[in-house]
Protein backbone atom coordinates (compact mmCIF):
# COMPACT_ATOMS: atom_id res chain seq x y z
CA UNK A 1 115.22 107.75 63.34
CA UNK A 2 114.43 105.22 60.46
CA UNK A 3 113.08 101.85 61.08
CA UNK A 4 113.68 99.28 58.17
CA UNK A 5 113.36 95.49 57.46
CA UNK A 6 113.20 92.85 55.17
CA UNK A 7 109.44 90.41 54.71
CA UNK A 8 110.24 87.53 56.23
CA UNK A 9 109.59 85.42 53.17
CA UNK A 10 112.16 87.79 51.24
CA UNK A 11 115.23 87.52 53.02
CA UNK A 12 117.12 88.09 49.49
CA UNK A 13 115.93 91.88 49.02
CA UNK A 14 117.78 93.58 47.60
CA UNK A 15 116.41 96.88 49.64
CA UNK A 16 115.27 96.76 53.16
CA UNK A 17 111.58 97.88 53.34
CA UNK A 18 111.44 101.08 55.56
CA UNK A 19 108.83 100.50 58.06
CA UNK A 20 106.17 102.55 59.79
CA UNK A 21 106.65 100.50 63.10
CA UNK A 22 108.50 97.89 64.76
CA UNK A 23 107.90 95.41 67.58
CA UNK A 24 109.82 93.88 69.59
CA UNK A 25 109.17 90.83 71.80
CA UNK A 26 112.31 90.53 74.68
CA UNK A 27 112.92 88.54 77.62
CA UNK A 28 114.48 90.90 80.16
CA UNK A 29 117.65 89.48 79.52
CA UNK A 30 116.82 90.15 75.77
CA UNK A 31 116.41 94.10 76.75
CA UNK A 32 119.53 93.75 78.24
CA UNK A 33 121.14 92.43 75.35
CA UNK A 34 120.03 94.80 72.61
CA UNK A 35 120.62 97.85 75.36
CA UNK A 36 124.28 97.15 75.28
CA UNK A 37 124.70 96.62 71.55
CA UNK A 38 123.04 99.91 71.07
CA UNK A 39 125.71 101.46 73.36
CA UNK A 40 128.03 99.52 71.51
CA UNK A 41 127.19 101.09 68.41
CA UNK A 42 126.83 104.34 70.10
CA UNK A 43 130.58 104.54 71.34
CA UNK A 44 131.96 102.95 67.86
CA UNK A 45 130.08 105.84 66.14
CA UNK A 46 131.56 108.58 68.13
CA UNK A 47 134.91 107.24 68.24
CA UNK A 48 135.23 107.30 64.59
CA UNK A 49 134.98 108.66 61.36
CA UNK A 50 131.18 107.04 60.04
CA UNK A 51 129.96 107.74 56.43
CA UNK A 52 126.39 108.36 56.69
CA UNK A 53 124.14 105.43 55.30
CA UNK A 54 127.51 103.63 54.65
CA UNK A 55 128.84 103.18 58.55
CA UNK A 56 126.81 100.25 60.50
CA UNK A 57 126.98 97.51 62.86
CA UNK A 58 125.51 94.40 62.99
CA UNK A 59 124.19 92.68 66.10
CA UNK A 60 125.11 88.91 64.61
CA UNK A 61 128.53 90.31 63.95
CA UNK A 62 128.67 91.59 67.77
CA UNK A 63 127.07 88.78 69.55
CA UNK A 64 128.73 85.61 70.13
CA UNK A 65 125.14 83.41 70.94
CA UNK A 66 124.02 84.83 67.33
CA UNK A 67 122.99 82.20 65.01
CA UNK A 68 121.13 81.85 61.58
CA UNK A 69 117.56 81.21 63.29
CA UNK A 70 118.05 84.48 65.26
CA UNK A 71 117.35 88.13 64.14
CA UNK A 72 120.04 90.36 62.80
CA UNK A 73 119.54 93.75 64.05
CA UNK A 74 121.48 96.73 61.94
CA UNK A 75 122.61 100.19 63.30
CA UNK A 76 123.23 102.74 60.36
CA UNK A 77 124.42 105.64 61.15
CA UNK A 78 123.00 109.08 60.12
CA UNK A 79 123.64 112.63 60.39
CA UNK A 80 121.84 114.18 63.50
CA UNK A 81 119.51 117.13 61.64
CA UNK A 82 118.55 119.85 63.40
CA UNK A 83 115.27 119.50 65.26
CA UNK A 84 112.33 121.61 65.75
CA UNK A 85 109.36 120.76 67.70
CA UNK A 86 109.30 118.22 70.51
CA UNK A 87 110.10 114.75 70.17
């Protein structure tokens, strides 16, 4: 899993910034929200054929009460890797 995001001051990157951590602060109904977009993206990503790094979904393109003051939240997909260890 890879975390990334632009400074808030820089929304014209160029490159997200990958970042070590990421907080979020949700109502409940909030949770709720960004729970089912992540399913969302979950089922569109298994139901066809993503690129890696090239596939994604948006979250202002999937909710209807987005607007230009909120947060866009991006889902990339990636190859699963093989993993050793415990999570």
């Amino acid at each position: 899993m890879k975390v990334f995001g632009y400074a808030i001051n820089d929304l014209e990157a160029d490159l997200p910034l990958e970042l070590r951590e990421l907080t979020l602060s949700l109502t409940a109904d909030e949770i709720d929200l960004v729970i089912a977009f992540l399913q969302n993206a979950k089922t569109r990503f298994e139901t066809c054929s993503p690129t890696p790094g090239q596939s994604h979904v948006h979250l202002r393109d999937w909710w209807r009460g987005w607007s230009k003051t909120t947060p866009d939240l991006i889902v990339v997909f990636e190859e699963l890797k093989p993993q050793t260890g415990t999570p």
